[in-house]
Structures are given as C-alpha cells and as structure tokens.
C-alpha atoms as a PDB file:
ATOM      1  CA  UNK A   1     128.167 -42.111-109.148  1.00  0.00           C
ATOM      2  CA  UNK A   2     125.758 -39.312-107.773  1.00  0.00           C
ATOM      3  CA  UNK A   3     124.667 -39.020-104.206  1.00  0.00           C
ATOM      4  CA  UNK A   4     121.165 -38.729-102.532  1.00  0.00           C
ATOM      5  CA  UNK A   5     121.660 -35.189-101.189  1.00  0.00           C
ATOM      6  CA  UNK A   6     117.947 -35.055-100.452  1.00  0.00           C
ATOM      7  CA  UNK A   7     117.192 -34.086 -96.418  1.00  0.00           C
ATOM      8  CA  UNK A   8     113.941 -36.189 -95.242  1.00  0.00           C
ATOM      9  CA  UNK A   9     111.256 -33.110 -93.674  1.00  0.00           C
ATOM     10  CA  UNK A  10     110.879 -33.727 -89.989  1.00  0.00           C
ATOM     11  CA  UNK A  11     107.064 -34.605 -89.247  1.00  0.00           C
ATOM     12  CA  UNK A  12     105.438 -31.908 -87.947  1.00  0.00           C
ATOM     13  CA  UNK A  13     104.041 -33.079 -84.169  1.00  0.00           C
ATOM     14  CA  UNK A  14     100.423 -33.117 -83.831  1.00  0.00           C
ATOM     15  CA  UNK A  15      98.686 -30.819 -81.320  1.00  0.00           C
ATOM     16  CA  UNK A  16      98.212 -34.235 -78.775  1.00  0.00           C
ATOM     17  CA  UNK A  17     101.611 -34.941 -78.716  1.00  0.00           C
ATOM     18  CA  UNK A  18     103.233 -31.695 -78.775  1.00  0.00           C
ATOM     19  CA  UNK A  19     101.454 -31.394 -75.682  1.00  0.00           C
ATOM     20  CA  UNK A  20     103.172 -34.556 -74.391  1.00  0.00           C
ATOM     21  CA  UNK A  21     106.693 -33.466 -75.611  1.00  0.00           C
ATOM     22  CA  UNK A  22     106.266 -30.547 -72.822  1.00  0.00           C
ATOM     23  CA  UNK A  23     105.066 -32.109 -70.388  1.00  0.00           C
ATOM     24  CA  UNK A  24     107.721 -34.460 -69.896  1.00  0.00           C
ATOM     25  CA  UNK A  25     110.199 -31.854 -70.705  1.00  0.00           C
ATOM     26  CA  UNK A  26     108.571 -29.746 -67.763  1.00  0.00           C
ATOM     27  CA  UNK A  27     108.561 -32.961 -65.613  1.00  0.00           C
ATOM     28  CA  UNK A  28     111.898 -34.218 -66.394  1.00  0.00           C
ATOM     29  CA  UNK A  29     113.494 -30.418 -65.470  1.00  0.00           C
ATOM     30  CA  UNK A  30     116.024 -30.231 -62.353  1.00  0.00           C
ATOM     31  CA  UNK A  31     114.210 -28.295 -60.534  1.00  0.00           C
ATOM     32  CA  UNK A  32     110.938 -30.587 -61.107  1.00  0.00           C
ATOM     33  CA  UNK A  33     112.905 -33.165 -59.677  1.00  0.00           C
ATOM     34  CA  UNK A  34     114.428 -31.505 -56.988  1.00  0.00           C
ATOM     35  CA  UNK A  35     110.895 -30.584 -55.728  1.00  0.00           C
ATOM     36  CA  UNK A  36     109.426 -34.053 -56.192  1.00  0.00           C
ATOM     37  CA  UNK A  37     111.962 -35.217 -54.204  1.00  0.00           C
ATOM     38  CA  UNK A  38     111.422 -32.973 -51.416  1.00  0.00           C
ATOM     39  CA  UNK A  39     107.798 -33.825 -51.286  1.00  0.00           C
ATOM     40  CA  UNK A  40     108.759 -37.348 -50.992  1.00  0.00           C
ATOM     41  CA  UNK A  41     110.657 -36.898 -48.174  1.00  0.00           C
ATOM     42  CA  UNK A  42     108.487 -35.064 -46.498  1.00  0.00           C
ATOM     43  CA  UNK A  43     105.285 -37.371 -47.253  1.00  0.00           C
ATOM     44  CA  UNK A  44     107.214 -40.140 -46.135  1.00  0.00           C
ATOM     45  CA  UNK A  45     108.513 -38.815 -42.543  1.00  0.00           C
ATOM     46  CA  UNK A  46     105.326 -39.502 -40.681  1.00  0.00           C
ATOM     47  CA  UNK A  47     105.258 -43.103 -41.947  1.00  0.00           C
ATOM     48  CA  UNK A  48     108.555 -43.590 -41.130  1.00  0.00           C
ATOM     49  CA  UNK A  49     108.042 -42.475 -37.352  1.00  0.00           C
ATOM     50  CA  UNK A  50     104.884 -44.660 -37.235  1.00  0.00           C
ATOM     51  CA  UNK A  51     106.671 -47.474 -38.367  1.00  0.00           C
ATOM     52  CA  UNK A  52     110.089 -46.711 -36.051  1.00  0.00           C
ATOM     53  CA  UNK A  53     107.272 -46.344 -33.181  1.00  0.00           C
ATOM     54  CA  UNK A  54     105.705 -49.456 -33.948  1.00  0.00           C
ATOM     55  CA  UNK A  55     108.932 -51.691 -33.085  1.00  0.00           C
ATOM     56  CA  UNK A  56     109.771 -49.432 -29.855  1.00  0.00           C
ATOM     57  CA  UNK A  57     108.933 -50.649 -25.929  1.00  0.00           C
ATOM     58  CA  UNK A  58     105.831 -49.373 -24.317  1.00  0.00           C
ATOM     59  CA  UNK A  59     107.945 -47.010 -22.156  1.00  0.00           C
ATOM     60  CA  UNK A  60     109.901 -44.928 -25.023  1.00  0.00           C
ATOM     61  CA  UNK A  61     106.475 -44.466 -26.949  1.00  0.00           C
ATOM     62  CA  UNK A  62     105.305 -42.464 -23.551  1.00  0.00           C
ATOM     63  CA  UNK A  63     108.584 -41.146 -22.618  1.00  0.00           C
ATOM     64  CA  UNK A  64     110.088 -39.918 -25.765  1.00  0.00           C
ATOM     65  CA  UNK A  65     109.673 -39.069 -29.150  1.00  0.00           C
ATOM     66  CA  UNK A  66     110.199 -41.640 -32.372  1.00  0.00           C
ATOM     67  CA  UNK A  67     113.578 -39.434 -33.406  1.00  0.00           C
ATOM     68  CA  UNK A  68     114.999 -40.672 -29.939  1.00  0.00           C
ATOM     69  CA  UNK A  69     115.812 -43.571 -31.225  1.00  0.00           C
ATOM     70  CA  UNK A  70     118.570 -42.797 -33.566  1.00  0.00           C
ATOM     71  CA  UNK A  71     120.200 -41.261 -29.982  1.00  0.00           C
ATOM     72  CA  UNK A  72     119.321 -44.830 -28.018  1.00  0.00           C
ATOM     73  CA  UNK A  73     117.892 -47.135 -30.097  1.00  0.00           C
ATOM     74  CA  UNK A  74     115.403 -49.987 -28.460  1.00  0.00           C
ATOM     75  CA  UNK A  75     113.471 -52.322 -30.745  1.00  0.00           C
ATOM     76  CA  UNK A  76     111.360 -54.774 -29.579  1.00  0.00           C
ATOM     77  CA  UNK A  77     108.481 -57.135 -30.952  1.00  0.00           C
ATOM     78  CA  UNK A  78     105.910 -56.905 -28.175  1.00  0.00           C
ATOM     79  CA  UNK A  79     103.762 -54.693 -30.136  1.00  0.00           C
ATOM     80  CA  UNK A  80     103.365 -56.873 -32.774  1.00  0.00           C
ATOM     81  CA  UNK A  81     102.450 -59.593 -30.749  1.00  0.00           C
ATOM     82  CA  UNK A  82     100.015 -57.828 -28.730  1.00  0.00           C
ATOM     83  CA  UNK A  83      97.865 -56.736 -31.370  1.00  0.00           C
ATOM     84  CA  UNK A  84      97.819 -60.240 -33.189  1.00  0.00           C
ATOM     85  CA  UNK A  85      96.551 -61.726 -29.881  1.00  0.00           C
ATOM     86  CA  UNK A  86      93.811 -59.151 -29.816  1.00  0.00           C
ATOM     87  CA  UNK A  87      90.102 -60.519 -29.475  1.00  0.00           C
ATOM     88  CA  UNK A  88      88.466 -60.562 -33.268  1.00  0.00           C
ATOM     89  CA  UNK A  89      91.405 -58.885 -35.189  1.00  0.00           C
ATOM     90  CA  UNK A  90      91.665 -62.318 -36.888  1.00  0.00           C
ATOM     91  CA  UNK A  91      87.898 -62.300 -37.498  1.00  0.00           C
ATOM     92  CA  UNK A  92      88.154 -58.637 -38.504  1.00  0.00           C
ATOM     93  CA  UNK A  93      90.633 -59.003 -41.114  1.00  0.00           C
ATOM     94  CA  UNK A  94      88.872 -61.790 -43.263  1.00  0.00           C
ATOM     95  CA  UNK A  95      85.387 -59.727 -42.768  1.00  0.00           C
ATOM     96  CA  UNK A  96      87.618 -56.739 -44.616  1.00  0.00           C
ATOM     97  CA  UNK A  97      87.679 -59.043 -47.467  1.00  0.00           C
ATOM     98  CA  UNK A  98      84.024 -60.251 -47.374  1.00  0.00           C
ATOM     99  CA  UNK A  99      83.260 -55.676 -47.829  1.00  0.00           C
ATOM    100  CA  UNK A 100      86.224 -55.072 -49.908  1.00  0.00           C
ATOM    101  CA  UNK A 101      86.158 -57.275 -53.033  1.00  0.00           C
ATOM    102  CA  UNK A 102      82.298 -57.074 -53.523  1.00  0.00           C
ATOM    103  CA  UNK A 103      82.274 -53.043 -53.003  1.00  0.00           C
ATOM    104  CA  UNK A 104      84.779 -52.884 -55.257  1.00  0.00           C
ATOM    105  CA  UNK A 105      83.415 -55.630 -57.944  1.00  0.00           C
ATOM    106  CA  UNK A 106      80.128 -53.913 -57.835  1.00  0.00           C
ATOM    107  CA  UNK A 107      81.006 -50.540 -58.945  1.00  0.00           C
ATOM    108  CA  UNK A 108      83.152 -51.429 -61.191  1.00  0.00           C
ATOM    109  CA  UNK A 109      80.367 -53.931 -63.461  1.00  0.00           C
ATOM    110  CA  UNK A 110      77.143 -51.159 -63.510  1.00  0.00           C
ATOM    111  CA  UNK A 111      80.031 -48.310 -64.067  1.00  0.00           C
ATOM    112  CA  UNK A 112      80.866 -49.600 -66.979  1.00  0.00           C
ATOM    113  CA  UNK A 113      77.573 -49.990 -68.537  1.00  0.00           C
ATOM    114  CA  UNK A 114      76.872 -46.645 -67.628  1.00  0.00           C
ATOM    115  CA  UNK A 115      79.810 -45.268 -68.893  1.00  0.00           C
ATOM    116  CA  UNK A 116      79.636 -47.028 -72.006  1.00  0.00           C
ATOM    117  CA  UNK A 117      75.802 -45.134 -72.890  1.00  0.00           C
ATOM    118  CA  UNK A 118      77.348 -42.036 -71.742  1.00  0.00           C
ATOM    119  CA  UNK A 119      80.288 -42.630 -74.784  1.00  0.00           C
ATOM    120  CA  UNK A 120      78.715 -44.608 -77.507  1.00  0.00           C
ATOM    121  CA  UNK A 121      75.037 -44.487 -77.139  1.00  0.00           C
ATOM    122  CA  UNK A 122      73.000 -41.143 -78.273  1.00  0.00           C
ATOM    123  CA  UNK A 123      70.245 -40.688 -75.749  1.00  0.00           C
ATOM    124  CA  UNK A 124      68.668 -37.219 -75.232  1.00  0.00           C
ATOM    125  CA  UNK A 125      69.411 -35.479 -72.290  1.00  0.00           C
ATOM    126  CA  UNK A 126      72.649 -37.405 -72.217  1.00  0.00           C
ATOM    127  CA  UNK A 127      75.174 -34.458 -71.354  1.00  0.00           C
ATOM    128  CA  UNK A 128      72.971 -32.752 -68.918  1.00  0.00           C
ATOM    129  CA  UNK A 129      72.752 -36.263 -67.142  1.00  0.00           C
ATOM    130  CA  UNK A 130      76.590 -37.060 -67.474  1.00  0.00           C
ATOM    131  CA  UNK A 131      76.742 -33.625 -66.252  1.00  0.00           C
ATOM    132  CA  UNK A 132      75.006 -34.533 -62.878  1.00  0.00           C
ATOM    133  CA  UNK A 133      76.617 -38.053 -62.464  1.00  0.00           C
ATOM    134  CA  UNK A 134      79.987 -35.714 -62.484  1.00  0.00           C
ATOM    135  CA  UNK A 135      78.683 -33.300 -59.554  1.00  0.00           C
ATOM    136  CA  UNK A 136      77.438 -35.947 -57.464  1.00  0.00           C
ATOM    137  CA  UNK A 137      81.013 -36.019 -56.432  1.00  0.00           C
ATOM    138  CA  UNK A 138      80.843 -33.035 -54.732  1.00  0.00           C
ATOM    139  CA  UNK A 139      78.136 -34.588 -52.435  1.00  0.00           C
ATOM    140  CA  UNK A 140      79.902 -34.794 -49.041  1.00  0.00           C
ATOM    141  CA  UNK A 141      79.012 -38.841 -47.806  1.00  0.00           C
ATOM    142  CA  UNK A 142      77.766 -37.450 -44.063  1.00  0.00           C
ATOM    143  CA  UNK A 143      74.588 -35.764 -45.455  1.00  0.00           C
ATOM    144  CA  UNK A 144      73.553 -39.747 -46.947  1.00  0.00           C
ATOM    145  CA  UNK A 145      74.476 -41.893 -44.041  1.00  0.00           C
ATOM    146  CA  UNK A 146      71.362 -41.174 -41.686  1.00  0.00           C
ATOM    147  CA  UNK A 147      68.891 -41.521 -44.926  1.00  0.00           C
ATOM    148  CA  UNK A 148      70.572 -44.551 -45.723  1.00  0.00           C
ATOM    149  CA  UNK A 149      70.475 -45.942 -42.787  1.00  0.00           C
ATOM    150  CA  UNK A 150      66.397 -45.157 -42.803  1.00  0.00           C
ATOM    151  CA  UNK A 151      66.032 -46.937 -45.736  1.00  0.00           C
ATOM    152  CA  UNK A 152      67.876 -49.948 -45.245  1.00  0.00           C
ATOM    153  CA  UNK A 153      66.145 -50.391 -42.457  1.00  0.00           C
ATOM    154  CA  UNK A 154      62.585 -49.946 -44.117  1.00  0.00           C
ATOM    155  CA  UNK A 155      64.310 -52.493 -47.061  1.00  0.00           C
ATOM    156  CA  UNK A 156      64.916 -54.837 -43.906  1.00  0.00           C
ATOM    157  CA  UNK A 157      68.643 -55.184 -44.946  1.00  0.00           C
ATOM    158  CA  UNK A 158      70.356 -53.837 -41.659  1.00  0.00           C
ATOM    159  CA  UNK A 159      72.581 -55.874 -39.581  1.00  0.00           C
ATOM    160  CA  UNK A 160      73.775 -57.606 -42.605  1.00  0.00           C
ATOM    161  CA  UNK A 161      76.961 -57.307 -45.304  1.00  0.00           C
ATOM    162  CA  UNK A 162      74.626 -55.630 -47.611  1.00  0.00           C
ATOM    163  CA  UNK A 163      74.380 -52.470 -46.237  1.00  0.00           C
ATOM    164  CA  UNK A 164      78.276 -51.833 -46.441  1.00  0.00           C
ATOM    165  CA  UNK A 165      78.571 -53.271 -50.094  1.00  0.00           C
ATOM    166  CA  UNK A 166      75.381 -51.130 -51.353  1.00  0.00           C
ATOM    167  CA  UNK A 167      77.125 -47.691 -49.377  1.00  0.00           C
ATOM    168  CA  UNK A 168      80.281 -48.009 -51.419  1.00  0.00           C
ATOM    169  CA  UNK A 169      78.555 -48.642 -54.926  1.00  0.00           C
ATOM    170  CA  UNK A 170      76.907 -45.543 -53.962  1.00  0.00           C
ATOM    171  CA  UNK A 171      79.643 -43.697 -52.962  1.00  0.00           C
ATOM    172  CA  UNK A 172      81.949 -45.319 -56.122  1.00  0.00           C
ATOM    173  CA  UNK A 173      79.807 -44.687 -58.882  1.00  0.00           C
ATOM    174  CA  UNK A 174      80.303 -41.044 -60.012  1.00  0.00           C
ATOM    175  CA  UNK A 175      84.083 -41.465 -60.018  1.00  0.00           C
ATOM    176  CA  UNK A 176      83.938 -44.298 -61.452  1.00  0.00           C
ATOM    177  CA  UNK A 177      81.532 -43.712 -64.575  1.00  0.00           C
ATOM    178  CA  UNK A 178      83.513 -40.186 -64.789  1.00  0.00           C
ATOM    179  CA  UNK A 179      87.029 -42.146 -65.054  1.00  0.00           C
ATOM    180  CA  UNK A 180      85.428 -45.095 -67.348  1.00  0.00           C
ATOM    181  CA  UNK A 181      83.880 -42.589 -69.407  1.00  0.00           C
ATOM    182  CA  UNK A 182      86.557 -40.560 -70.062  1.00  0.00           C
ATOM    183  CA  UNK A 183      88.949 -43.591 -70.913  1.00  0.00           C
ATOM    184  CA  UNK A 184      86.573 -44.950 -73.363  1.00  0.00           C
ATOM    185  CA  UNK A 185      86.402 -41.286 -75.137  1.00  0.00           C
ATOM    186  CA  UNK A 186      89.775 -41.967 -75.720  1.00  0.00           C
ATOM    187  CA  UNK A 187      89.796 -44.922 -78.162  1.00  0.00           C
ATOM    188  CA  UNK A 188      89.088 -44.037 -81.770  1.00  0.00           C
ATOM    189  CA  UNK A 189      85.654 -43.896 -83.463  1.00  0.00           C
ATOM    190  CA  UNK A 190      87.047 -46.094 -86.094  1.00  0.00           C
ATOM    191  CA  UNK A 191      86.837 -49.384 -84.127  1.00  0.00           C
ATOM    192  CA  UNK A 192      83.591 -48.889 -83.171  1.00  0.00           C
ATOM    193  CA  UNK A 193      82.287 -48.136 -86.163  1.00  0.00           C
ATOM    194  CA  UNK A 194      84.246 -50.990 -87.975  1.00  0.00           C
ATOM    195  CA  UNK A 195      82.657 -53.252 -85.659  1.00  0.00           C
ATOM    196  CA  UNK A 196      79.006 -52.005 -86.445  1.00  0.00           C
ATOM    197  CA  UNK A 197      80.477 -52.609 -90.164  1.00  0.00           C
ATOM    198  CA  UNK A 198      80.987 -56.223 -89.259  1.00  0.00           C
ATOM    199  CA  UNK A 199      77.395 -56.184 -87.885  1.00  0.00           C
ATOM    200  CA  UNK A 200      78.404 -56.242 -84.216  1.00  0.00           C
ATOM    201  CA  UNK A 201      75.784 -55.096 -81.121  1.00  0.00           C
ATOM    202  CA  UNK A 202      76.651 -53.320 -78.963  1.00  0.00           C
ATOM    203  CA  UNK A 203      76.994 -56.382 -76.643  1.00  0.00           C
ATOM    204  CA  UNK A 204      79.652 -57.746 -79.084  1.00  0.00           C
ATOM    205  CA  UNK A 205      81.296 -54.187 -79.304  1.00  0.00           C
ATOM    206  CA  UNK A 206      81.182 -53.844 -75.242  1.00  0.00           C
ATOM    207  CA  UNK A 207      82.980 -57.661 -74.562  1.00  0.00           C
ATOM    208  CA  UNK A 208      84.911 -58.217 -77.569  1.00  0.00           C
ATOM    209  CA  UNK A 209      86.271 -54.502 -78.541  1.00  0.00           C
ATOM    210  CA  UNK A 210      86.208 -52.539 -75.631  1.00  0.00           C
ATOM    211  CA  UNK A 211      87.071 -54.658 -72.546  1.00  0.00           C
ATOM    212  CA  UNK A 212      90.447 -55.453 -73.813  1.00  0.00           C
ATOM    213  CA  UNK A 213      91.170 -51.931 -74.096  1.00  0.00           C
ATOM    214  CA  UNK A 214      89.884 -50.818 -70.677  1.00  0.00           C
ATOM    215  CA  UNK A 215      92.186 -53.053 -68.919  1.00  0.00           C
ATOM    216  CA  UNK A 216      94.145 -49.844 -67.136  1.00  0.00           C
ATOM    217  CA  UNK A 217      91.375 -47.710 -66.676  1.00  0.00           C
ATOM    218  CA  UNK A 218      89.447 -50.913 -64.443  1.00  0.00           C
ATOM    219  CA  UNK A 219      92.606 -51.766 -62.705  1.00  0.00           C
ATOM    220  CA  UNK A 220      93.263 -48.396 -62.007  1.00  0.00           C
ATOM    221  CA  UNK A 221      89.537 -47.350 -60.505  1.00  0.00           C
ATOM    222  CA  UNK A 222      90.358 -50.944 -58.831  1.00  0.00           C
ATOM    223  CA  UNK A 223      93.073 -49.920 -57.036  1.00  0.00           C
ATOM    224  CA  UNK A 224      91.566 -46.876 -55.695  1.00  0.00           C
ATOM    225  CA  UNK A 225      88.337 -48.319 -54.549  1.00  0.00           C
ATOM    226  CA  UNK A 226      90.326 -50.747 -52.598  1.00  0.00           C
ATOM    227  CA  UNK A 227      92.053 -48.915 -50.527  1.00  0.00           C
ATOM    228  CA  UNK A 228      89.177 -46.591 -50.210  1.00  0.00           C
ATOM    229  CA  UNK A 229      86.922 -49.323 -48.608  1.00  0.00           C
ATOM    230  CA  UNK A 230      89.725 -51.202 -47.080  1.00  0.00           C
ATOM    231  CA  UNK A 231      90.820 -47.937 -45.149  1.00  0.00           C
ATOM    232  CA  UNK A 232      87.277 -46.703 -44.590  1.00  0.00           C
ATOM    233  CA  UNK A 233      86.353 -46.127 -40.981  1.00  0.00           C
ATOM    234  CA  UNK A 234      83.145 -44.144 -41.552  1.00  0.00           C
ATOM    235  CA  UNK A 235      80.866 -46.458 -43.538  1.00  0.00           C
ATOM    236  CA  UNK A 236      81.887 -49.198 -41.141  1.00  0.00           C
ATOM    237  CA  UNK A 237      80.798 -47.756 -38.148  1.00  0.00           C
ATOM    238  CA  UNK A 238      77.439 -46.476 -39.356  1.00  0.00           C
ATOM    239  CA  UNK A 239      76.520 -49.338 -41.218  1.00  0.00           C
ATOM    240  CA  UNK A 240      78.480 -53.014 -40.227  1.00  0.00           C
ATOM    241  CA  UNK A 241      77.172 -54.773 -37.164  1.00  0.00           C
ATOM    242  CA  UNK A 242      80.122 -55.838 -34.804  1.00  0.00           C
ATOM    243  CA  UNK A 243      80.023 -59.319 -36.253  1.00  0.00           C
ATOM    244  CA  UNK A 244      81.285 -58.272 -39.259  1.00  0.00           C
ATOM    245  CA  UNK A 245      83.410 -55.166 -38.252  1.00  0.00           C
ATOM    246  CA  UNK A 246      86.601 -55.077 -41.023  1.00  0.00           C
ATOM    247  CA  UNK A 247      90.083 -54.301 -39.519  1.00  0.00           C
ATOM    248  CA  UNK A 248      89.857 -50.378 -39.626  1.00  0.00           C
ATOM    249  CA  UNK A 249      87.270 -50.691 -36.332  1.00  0.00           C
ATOM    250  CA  UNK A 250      88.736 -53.219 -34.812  1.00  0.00           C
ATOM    251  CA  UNK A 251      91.882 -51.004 -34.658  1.00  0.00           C
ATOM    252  CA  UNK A 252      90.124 -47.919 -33.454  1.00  0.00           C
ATOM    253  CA  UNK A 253      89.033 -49.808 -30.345  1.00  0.00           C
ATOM    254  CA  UNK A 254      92.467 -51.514 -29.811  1.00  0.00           C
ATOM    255  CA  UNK A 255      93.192 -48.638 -27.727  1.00  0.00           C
ATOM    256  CA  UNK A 256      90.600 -49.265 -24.986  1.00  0.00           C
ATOM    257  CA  UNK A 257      87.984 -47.222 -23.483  1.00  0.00           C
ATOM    258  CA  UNK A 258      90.575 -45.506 -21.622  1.00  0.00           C
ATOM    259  CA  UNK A 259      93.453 -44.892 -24.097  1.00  0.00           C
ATOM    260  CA  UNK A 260      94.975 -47.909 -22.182  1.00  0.00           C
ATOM    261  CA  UNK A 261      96.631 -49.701 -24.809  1.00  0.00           C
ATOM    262  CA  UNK A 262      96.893 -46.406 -27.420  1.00  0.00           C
ATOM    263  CA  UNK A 263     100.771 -47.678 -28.070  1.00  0.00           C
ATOM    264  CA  UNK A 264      99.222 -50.417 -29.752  1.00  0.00           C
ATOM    265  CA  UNK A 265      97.995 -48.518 -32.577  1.00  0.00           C
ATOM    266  CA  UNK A 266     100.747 -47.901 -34.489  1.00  0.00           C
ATOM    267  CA  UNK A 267     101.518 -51.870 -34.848  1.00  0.00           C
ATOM    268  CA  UNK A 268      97.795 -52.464 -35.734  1.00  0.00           C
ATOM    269  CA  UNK A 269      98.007 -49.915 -38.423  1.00  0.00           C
ATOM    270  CA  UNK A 270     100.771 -51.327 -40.539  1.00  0.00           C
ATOM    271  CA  UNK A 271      99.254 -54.967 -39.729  1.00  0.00           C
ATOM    272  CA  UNK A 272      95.909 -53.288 -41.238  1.00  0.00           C
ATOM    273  CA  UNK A 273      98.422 -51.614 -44.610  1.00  0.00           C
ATOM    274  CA  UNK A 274      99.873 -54.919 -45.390  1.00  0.00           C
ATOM    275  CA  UNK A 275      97.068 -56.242 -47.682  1.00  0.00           C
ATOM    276  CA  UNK A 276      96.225 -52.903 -49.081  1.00  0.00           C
ATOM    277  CA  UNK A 277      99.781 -51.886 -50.182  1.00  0.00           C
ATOM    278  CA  UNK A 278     100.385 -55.385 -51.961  1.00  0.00           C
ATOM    279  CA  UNK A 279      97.732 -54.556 -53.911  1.00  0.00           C
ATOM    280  CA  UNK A 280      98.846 -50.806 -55.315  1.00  0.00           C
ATOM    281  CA  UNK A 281     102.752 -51.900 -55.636  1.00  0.00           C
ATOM    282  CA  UNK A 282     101.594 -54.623 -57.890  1.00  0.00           C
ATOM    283  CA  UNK A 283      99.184 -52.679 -60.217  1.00  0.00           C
ATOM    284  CA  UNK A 284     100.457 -49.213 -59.823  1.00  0.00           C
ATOM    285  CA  UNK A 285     101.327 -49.030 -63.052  1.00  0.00           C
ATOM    286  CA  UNK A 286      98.057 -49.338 -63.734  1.00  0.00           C
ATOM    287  CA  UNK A 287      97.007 -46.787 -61.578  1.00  0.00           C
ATOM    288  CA  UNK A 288      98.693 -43.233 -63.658  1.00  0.00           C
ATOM    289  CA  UNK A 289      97.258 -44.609 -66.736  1.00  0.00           C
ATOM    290  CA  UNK A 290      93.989 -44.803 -65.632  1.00  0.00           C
ATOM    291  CA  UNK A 291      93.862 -41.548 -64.311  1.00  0.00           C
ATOM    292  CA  UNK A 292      95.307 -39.719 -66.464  1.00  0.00           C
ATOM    293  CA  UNK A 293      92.306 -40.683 -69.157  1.00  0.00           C
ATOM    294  CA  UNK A 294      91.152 -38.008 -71.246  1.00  0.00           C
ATOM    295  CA  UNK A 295      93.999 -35.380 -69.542  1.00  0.00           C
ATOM    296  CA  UNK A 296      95.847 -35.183 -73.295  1.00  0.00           C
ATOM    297  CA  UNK A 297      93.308 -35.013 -75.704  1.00  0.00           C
ATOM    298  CA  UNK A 298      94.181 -33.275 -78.704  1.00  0.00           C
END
C-alpha cells in the first residue's frame, strides 16, 4: 500500500486580505493593547467624575472635588430628583424625539439615492460632483445658520419643527452620501450586472439587491446621526422655538440665570445620555462596519 506524500500549496493571500492579516496582527500586538487600554482609561475618567458628581450633596459639589469621595464618601438622590421636577424637561425630552428620528430618517432616504447615482449610474461630471459633495464637509455649520435662518423665514417655515429637521439633512448629507457611497463600491459588479441580466431596473436592483446588503452601512450612519442631533445644542438654539426645545436646551438653562442651580447639571446630563447610549450599545456593532467601508479595498 503506497501513501499520498503529496503537500497541498498554501493559497497565496490576495492583496485585500493580506492587508487584513496585518492589520489585525498590528492591532492585536501587546503594546497595541497596552495603549488602547490607556486611552480608555483616560477617556473614561471625566465621565466617571460626572457621574460620581451627579449622586453627591449640593455642598461637596462646591466644597470639594469628585475624587473626595473615595476619602468620605456621600451619595445622595436629590439631584436626580431635582432635575426630573424641572419645568418642561418632560416636554423637552419627547420634543428630542419629534427632531431626532425625522433628521435622522431624512438623510438617510435622499442619501441613498444619491449615493446610489454616484456608484452605479454613469452621468457626466459625476466625479467632479462626488468630488464637491465630499468637501462640503469641510464647510464649518456657523457660516449657514444666519442664511438659513433668512430663508426659512422668507419660506415662512420658522417657529415650526421644520426648520430643525431641514438643518440636519443639510448638515447630514455629505457624510452620509460619502459613507453610503463608499459601502456600495464595495459589493461586486457581478450582482449588479446579473440583475440587469435578469432584466431588473434600477428600482428592482436598488430594493431587492442592494438594501439587504446596506444594512450596516444605514445602521451605522444611523447611529451617528443620532447622537449627533440628539446631543446638538447649536441647531437648537438658532432654529427651535421654546415650545419645542429638545433636552440639550432645556439642560443648558437648568442652571439659572445666575449659575444658581449649576450642580444640577451633571444629573441632567446623564438623564439627557440615557436614550442616546441605548441606542449605540445596541447597534454598535453596526457602527465599525459601516465606517470602515471602502478602508480595505484591494
């Protein structure tokens, strides 16, 4: 009986995913892991005083510093209940839903249309205009707000929800066509062109062969936008009436005219994070896909 001597070649790695292999051997090092670490730590100290501050008595917030309390520790819930007696934070926090989930639904429908042209659809002047979409990143949002402001008022939309939904599409939509754009890239030629094969539109090739794919790159731009408009502080104040202030303003004037009540603030804060960090701990592993689109291309 003869053996089978014969060795089987090891496949030689394609450019894409030798680029991979080192990556995560650079990321997975010691040393990369010692550092990470360290950041973390560091990133997380502030949050951990605000929090440790939001549980201590008026008294130690003016007296002392959070780190006291590991020396005399004094907890208390007054805080809490302070801010969630304050006038309109109730009010406040359902009119940050009314802006948040149409700023974010908004972008996220005419980005992908747009990004879809940009990938699939030969147009001349297409590059150049991709191009522009790209730098209109760079445009800082303070130059728009008084222009803005002009024109909704001409378009006799001020005082009213659409102001602050219309400012974040505007805001959204060069990050958002960029990130689309690049994650459609991504998916091979092949199914596209099979589906033209079949006879498919590019409707049918949007809805029925794309969408499915673009699951992480939506969630991801999702996730962002969120907790951009959630957060946002600037667009509110320029643009939403009182009546429909979201949380972020409310907050800022929890302290008073005076700076009264300016122990408050940490409380209010974590009250105003609850929402938004539900959202990212139960899609962020959406989130690193997404962005990472079009960063390993072979």
């Amino acid at each position: 009986m003869s053996l089978d001597t014969r060795v089987e070649t090891p496949r030689k790695l394609t450019r894409k995913e030798q680029r991979q292999v080192d990556a995560k051997t650079r990321l997975s090092s010691p040393a990369a892991s010692f550092i990470a670490v360290l950041v973390a730590i560091f990133w997380t100290i502030p949050t951990a005083g605000l929090f440790i501050t939001s549980f201590r008595p008026q008294l130690d917030i003016r007296r002392t510093g959070w780190w006291t309390v590991f020396v005399d520790p004094s907890f208390t819930l007054d805080n809490y209940a302070k801010t969630l007696q304050a006038n309109n934070l109730a009010n406040s926090f359902f009119n940050s839903f009314i802006i948040t989930i149409p700023a974010v639904l908004i972008p996220i429908m005419l980005a992908l249309l747009a990004a879809y042209a940009f990938a699939w659809i030969d147009f001349k002047g297409r590059n150049f205009l991709f191009a522009f979409v790209f730098a209109l990143q760079v445009v800082p949002i303070q130059v728009t707000l008084i222009p803005l402001l002009t024109q909704y008022v001409n378009w006799g939309l001020a005082n009213t929800f659409w102001t602050v939904w219309l400012s974040h599409t505007i805001f959204a939509l060069p990050l958002a066509i960029y990130l689309l754009h690049n994650f459609m890239k991504e998916i091979p030629r092949s199914l596209i062109e099979a589906a033209r094969v079949d006879g498919a539109g590019h409707v049918r090739v949007f809805f029925q062969v794309l969408m499915p794919l673009l699951v992480p790159a939506i969630a991801s731009f999702a996730i962002f936008q969120f907790l951009w408009v959630w957060n946002d502080l600037l667009v509110a104040l320029t643009f939403a009436p009182v009546e429909y202030a979201p949380i972020t303003r409310v907050v800022a004037d929890l302290s008073g005219s005076f700076g009264s009540q300016w122990h408050l603030l940490s409380s209010a804060a974590f009250i105003s994070m609850f929402v938004p960090m539900i959202v990212f701990l139960s899609l962020q592993r959406y989130f690193v896909r997404g962005l990472l689109a079009g960063g390993v291309k072979g």
